[in-house]
Structure formats: C-alpha cells, structure tokens
C-alpha atoms as a PDB file:
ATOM      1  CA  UNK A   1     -12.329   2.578 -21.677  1.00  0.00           C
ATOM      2  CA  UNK A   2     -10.617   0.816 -18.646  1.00  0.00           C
ATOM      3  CA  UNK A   3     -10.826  -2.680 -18.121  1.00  0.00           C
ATOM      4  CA  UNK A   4     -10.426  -4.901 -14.751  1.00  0.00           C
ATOM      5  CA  UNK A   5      -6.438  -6.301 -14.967  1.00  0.00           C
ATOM      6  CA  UNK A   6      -5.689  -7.494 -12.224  1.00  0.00           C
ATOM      7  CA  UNK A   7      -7.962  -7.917  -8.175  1.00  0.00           C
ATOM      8  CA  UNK A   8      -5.756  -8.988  -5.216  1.00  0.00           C
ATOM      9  CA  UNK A   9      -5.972  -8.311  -1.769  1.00  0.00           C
ATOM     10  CA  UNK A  10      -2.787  -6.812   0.412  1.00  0.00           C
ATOM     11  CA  UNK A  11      -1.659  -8.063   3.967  1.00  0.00           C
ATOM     12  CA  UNK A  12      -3.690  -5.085   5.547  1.00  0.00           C
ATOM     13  CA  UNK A  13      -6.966  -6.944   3.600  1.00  0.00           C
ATOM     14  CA  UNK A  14      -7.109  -4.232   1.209  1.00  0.00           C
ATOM     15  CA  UNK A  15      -8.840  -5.074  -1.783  1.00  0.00           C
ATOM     16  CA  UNK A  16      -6.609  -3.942  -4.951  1.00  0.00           C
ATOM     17  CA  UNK A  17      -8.091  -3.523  -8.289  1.00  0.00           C
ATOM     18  CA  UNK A  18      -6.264  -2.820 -11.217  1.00  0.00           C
ATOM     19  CA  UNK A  19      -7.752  -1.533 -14.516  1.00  0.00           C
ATOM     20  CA  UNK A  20      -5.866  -1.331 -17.856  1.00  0.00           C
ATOM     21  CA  UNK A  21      -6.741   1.595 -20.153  1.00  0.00           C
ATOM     22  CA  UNK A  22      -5.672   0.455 -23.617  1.00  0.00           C
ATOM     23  CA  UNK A  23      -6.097   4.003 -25.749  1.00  0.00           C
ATOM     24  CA  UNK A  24      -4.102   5.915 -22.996  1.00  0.00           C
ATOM     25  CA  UNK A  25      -1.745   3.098 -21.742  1.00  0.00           C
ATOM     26  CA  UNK A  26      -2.147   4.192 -17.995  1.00  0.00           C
ATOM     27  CA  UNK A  27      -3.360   2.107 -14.786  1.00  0.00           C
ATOM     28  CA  UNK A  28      -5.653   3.161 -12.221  1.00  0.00           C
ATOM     29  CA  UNK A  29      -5.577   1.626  -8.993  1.00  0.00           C
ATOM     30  CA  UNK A  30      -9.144   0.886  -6.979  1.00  0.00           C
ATOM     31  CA  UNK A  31      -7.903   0.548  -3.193  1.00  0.00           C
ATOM     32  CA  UNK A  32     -11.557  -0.816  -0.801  1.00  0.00           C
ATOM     33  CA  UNK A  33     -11.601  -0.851   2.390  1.00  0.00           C
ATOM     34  CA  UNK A  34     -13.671  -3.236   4.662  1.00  0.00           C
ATOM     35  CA  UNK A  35     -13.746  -1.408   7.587  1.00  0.00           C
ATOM     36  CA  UNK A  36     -17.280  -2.704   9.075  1.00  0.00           C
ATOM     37  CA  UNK A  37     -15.655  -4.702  11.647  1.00  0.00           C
ATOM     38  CA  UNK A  38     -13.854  -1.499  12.963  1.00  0.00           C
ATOM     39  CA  UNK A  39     -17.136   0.647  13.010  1.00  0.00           C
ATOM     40  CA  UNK A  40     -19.050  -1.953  14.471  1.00  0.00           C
ATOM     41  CA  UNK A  41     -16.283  -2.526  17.526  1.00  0.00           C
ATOM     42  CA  UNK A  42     -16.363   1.545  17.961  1.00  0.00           C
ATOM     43  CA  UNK A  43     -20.022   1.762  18.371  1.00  0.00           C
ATOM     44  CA  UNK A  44     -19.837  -1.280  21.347  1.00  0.00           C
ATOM     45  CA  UNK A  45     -17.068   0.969  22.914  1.00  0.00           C
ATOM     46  CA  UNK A  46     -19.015   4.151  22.896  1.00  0.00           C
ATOM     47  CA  UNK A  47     -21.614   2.731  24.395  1.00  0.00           C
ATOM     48  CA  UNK A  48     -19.618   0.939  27.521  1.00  0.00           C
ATOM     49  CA  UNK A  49     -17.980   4.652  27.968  1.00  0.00           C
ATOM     50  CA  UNK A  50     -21.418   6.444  28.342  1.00  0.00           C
ATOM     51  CA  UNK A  51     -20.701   5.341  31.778  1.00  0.00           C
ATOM     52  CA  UNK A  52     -17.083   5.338  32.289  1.00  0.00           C
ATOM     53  CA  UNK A  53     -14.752   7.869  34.262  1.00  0.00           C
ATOM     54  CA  UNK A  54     -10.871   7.438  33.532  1.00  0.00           C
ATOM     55  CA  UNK A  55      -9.878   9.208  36.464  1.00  0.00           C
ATOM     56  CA  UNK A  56      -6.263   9.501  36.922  1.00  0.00           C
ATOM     57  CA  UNK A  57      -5.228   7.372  34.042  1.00  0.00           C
ATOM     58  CA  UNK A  58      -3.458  10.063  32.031  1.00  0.00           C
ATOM     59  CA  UNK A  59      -3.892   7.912  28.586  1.00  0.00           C
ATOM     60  CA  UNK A  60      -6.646   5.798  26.684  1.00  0.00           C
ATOM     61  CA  UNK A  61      -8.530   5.093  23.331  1.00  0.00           C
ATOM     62  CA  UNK A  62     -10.529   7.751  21.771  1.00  0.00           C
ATOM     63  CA  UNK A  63     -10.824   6.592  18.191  1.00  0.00           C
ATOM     64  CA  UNK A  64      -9.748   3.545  16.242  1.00  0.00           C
ATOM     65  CA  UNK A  65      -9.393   5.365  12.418  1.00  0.00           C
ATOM     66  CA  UNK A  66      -9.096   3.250   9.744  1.00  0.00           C
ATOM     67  CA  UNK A  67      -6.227   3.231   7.298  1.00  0.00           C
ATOM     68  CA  UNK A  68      -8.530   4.102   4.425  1.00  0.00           C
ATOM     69  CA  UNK A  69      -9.893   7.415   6.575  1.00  0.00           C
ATOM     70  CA  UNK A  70      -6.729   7.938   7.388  1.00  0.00           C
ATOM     71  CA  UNK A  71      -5.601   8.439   3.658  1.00  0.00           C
ATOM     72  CA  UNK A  72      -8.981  10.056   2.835  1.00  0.00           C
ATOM     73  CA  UNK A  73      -7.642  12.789   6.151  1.00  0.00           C
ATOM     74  CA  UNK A  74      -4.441  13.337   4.435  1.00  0.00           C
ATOM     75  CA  UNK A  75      -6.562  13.919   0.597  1.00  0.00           C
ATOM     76  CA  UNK A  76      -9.054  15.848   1.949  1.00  0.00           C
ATOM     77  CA  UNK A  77      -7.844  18.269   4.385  1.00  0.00           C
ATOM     78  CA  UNK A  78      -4.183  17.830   4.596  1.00  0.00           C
ATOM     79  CA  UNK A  79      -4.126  16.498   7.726  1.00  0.00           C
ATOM     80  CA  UNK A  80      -1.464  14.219   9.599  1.00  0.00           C
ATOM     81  CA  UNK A  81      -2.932  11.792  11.882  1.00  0.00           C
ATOM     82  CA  UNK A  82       0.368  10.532  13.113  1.00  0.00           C
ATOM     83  CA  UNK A  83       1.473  13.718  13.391  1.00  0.00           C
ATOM     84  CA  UNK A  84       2.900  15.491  17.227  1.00  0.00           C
ATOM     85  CA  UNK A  85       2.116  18.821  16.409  1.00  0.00           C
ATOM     86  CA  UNK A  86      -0.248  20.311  18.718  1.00  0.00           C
ATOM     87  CA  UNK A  87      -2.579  22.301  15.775  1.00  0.00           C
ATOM     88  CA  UNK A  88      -2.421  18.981  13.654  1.00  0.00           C
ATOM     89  CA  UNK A  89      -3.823  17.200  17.172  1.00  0.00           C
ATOM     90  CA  UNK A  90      -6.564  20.029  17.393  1.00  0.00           C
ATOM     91  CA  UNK A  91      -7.783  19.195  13.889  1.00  0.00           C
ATOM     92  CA  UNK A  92      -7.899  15.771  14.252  1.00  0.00           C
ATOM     93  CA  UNK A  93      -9.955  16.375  17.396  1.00  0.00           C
ATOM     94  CA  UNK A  94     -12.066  18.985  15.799  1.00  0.00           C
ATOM     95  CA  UNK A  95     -12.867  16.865  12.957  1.00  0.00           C
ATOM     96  CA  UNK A  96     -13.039  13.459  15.358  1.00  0.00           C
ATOM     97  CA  UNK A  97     -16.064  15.506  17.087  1.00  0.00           C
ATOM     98  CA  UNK A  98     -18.258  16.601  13.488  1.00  0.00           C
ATOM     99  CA  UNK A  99     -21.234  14.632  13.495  1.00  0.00           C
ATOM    100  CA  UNK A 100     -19.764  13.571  10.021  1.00  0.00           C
ATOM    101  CA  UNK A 101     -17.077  11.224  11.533  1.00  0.00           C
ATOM    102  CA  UNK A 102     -18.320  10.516  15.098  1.00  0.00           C
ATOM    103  CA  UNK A 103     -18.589   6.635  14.004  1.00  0.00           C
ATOM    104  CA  UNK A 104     -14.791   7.007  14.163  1.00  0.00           C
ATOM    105  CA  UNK A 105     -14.296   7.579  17.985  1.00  0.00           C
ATOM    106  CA  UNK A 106     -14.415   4.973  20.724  1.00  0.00           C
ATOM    107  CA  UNK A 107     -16.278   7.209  23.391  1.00  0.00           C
ATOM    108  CA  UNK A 108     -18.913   9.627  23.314  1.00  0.00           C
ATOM    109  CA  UNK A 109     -17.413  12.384  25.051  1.00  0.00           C
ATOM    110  CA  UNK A 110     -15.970  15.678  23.355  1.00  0.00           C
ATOM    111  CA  UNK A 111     -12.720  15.586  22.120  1.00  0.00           C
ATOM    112  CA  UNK A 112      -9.797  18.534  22.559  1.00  0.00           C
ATOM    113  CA  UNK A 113     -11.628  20.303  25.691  1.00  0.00           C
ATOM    114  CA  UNK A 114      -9.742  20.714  28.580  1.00  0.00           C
ATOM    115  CA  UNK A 115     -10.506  19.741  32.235  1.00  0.00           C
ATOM    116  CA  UNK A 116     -10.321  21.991  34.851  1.00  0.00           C
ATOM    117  CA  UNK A 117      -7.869  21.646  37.019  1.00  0.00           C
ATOM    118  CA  UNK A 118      -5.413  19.413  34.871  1.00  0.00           C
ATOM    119  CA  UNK A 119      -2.143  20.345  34.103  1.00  0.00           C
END
C-alpha cells in the first residue's frame, strides 16, 4: 500500500504528489493539472471567432493545449505537438476537430481544410 510522501507544486503550477510504497520500495508520481483557467479563456475565444474573418493574415491562434494534454497526446497516440512534420500537423488537426477535444481550440471553425484559392 502507497502512502502520500511528499505534495509540492512546480513553477508551471503543477501539483506533484509523491507516494511511498514501503513493501516494493518504489515511488509513484501523481502530476494534476489545473487547467480550468485555460478552458474557460478558449470557450470566450470561440465564441468572439463565430464572427471573425482573418483575411490575409497568414498566421493566428487555433488552440491553446495544455501541458498536461499535451503529455496525455504523446501517451495516448504518439503524437508530437511541437512537431514540423506535415502528417504529425494533420493529426493534431484531426484530433483538434473530434468532438472529444474541441474545448481545446480557440475558434470554431474546422481545422486542416484547405481554402480555395490559397497557396
């Protein structure tokens, strides 16, 4: 049976927690997350872009992705957010766009389709 060591928090506000397991003589690490503030400043951004065009400007937000989700990407399905690769971009897109994980993304619109006419 584990016991609570050790709580701190990290300079990213992660919450640490640290449990001994005496019989074993291993640690397990708890890592939380409080990412409400994130969600919640998302949610105001898709709704301002329900009305927004970018026109011409060739760059802006489309998600704000949490370190924690981030980690959970990489677990899960192998996937590198930071990575350049165009088929890692695609799956970050594709999965940006699941109803599962739409609470990630700053606007509403569809991620990964191209317009016409762009080059």
């Amino acid at each position: 049976m584990s016991s609570l060591y050790k709580s701190e928090y990290d300079e990213h506000g992660v919450l640490n927690n640290y449990y001994w397991n005496e019989s074993d003589q291993t640690m397990d690490v708890e890592r939380k997350f409080n990412v409400t503030s994130i969600l919640k400043a998302n949610k105001e951004q898709q709704i301002t872009s329900l009305d927004s065009r970018f026109g011409s400007e060739m760059m802006h937000s489309v998600a704000e992705i949490p370190m924690g989700m981030i980690l959970m990407f990489k677990k899960d399905y192998n996937l590198d957010v930071f990575s350049s690769d165009p088929s890692e971009i695609k799956r970050l897109m594709r999965l940006l766009d699941d109803p599962d994980y739409r609470y990630l993304k700053t606007t509403v619109k569809r991620l990964g389709r191209r317009v016409v006419g762009s080059t």
